[in-house]
Protein backbone atom coordinates (compact mmCIF):
# COMPACT_ATOMS: atom_id res chain seq x y z
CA UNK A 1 -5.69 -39.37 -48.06
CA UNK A 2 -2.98 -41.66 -48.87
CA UNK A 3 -0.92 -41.83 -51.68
CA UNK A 4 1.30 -44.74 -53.06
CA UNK A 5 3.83 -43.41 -56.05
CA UNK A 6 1.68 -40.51 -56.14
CA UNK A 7 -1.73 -41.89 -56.83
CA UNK A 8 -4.59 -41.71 -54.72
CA UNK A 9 -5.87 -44.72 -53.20
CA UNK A 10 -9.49 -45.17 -51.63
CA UNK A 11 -9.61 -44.40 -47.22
CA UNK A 12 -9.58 -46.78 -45.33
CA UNK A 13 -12.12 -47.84 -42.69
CA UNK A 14 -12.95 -45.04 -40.02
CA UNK A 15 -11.66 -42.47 -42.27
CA UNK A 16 -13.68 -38.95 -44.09
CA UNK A 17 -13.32 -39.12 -47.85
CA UNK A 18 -11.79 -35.71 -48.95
CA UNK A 19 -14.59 -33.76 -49.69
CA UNK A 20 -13.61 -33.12 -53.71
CA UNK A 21 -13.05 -36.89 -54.34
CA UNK A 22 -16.00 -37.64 -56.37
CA UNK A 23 -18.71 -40.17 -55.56
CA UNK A 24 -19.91 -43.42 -57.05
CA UNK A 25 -23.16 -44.38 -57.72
CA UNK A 26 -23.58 -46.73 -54.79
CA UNK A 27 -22.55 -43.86 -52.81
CA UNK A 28 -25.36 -42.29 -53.95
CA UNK A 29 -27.44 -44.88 -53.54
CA UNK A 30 -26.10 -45.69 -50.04
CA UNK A 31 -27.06 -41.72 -49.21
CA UNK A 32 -30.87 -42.29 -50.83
CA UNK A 33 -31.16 -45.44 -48.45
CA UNK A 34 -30.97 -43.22 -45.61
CA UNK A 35 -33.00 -40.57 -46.98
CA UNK A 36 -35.78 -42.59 -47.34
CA UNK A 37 -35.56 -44.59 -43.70
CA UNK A 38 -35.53 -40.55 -42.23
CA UNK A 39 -38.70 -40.30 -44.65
CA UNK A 40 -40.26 -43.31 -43.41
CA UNK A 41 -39.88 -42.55 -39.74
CA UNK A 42 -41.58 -39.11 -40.22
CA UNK A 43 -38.67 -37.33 -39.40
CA UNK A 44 -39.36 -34.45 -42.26
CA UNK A 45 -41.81 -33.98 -44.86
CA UNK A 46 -42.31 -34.71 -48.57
CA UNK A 47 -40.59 -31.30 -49.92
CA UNK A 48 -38.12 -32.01 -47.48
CA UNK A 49 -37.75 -35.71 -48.95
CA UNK A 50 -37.93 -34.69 -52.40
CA UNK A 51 -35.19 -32.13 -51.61
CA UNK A 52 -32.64 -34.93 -49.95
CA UNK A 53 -33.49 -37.26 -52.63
CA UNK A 54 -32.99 -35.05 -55.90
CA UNK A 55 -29.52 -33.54 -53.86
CA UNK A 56 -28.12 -36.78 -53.02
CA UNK A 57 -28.94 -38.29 -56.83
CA UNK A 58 -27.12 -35.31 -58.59
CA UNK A 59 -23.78 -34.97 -55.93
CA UNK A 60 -20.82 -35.49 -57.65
CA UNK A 61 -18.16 -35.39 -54.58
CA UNK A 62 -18.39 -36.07 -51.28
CA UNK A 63 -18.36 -32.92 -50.22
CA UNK A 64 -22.14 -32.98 -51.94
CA UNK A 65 -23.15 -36.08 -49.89
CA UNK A 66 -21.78 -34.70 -46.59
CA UNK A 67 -23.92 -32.17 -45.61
CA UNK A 68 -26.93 -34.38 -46.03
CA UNK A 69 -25.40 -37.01 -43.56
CA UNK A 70 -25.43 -34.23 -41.73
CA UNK A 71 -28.88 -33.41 -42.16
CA UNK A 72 -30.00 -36.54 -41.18
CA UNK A 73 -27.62 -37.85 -38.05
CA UNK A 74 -25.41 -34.52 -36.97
CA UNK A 75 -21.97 -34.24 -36.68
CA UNK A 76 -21.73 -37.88 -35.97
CA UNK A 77 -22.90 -38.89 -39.73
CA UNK A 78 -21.80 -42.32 -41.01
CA UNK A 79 -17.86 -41.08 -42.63
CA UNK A 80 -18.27 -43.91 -45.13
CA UNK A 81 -21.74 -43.39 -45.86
CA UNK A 82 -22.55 -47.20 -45.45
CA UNK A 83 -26.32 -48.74 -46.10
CA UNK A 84 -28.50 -47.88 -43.17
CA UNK A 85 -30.08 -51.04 -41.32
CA UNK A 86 -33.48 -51.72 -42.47
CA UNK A 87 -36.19 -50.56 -40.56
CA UNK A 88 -38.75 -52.73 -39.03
CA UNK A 89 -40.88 -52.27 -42.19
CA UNK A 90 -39.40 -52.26 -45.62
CA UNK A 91 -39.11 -48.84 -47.56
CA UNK A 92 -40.50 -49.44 -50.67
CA UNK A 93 -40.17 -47.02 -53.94
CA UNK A 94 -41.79 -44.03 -54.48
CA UNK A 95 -45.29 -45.04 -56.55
CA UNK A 96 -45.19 -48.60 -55.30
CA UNK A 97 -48.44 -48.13 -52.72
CA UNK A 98 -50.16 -51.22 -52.68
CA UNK A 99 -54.10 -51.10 -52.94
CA UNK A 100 -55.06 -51.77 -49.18
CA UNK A 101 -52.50 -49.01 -47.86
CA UNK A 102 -54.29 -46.88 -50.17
CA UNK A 103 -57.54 -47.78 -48.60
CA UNK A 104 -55.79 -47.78 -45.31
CA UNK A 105 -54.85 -43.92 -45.15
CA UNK A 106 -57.97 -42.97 -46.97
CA UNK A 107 -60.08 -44.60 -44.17
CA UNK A 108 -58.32 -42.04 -41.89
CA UNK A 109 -59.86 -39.02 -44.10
CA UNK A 110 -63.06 -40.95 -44.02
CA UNK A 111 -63.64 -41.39 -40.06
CA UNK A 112 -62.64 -37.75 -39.56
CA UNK A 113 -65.61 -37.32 -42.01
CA UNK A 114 -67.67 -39.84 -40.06
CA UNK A 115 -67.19 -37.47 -36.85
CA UNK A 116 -63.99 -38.93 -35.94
CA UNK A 117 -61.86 -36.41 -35.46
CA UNK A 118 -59.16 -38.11 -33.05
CA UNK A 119 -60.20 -41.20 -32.44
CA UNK A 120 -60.27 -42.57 -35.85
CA UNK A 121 -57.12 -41.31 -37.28
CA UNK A 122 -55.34 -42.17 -34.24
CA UNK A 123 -56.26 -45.96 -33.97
CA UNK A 124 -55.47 -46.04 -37.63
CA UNK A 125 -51.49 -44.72 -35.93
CA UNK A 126 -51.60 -47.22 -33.92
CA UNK A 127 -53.26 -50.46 -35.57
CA UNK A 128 -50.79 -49.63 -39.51
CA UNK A 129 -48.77 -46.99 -38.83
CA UNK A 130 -45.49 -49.04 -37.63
CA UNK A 131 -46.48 -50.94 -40.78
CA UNK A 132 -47.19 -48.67 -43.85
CA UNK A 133 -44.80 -45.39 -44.10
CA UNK A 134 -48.16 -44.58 -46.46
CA UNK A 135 -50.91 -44.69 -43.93
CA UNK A 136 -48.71 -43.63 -41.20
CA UNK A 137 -48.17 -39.95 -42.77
CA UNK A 138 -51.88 -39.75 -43.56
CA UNK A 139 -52.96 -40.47 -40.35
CA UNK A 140 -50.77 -38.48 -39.06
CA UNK A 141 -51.78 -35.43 -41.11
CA UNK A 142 -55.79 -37.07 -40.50
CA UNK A 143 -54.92 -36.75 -37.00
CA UNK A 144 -53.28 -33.44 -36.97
CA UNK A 145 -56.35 -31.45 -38.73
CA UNK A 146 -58.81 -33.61 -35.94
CA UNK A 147 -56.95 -32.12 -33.41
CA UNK A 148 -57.29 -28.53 -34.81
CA UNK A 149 -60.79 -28.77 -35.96
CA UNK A 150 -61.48 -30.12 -32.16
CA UNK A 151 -59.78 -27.55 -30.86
CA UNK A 152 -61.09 -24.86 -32.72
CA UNK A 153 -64.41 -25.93 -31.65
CA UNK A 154 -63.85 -25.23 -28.24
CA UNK A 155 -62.39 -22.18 -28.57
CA UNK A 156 -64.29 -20.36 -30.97
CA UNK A 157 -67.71 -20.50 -29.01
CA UNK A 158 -66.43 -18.18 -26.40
CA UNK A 159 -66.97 -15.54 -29.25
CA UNK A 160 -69.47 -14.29 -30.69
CA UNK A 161 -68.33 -14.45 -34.19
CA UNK A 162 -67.03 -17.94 -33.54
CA UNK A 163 -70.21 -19.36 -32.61
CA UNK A 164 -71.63 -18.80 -35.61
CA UNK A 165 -67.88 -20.09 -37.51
CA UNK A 166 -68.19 -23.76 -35.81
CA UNK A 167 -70.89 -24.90 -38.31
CA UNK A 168 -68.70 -23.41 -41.03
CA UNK A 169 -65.73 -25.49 -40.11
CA UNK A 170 -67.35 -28.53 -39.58
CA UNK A 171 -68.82 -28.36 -42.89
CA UNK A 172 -65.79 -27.45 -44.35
CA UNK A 173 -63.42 -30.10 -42.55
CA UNK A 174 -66.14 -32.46 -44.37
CA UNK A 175 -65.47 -31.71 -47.57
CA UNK A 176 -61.54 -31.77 -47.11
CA UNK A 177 -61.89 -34.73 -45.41
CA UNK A 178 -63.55 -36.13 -48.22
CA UNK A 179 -60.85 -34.53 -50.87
CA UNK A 180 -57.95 -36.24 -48.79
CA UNK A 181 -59.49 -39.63 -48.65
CA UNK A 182 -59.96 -39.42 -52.19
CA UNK A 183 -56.35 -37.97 -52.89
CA UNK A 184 -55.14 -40.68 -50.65
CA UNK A 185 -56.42 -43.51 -53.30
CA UNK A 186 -54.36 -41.81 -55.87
CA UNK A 187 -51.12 -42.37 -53.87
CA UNK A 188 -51.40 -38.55 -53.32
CA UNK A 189 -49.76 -36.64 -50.25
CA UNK A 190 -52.54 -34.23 -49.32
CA UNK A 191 -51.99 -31.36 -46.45
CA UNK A 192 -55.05 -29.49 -44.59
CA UNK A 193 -54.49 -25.60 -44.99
CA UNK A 194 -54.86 -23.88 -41.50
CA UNK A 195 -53.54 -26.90 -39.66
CA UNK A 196 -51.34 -27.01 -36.24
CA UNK A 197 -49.16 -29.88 -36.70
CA UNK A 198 -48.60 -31.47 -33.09
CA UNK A 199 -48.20 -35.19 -34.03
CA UNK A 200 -44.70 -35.58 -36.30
């Protein structure tokens, strides 16, 4: 960092911050931007979100902010932390659902209820996903459990135990079905226990 009659003065362009100079708030908020786009493309969950988010609000240096770049883009992080782009769909606040993404990601619960496993969550992907950061994680998750339940069902019947589990987990991917789609209307992030997670 230079110095001119021995004070500090800011870096200039294409240079790292010293790690113990201490950050402003739009750093902060320039670190939270970027955090949230990662969140929005599915690139990590919500208690990886929440983690990001709470770290980059209380750094006080640089060398706080850093490691999240990091995180988020490798050793090749943005040095002066500048705003992200936008993505192609705008990253709204946290609570800030609107009523027909609620309905959106609940219908994904729903036609996994209906005895759409696959099919229903995944055309929900496809049709609002690219859309709605909202629906797209609960189809996602909607999609994930499908894929499970589905699979389980063909596996299981080559026992004899898991002949008689099929009707059990069908019964009981009903009723979390149901609880998701519900959660979902409360701008709730709900996970399936037991569930492989193929589609990120």
């Amino acid at each position: 960092m230079a110095t001119m009659a021995g004070v500090p003065t800011t870096p200039g362009p294409g240079q790292v911050p010293p790690a113990h100079l201490r950050v402003t708030n739009q750093d902060r908020e320039h670190v939270v931007e970027h955090v949230k786009a990662a969140y929005a493309e599915g690139r990590f969950d919500k208690l990886e979100f929440d983690d990001r988010l709470e770290r980059a609000m209380t750094a006080r240096t640089h060398g706080d902010l850093m490691p999240i770049m990091t995180e988020l883009y490798g050793t090749q992080a943005v040095p002066r932390l500048a705003p992200r782009p936008a993505p192609a769909y705008p990253v709204r606040p946290e609570g800030s659902v609107e009523g027909n993404e609620r309905l959106g990601a609940a219908a994904g619960h729903l036609l996994l209820a209906l005895g759409f496993p696959i099919v229903g969550p995944l055309i929900l992907l496809l049709a609002a996903g690219k859309t709605s950061p909202y629906i797209r994680r609960h189809a996602v998750e909607a999609l994930n459990f499908g894929l499970t339940v589905v699979g389980a069902s063909i596996l299981l019947p080559l026992t004899v135990i898991g002949v008689v589990l099929v009707p059990v987990i069908w019964v009981a991917a009903f009723v979390l079905a149901i609880v998701a789609g519900v959660n979902s209307l409360t701008d709730g992030d709900y996970r399936y226990p037991l569930t492989v997670r193929l589609v990120k």
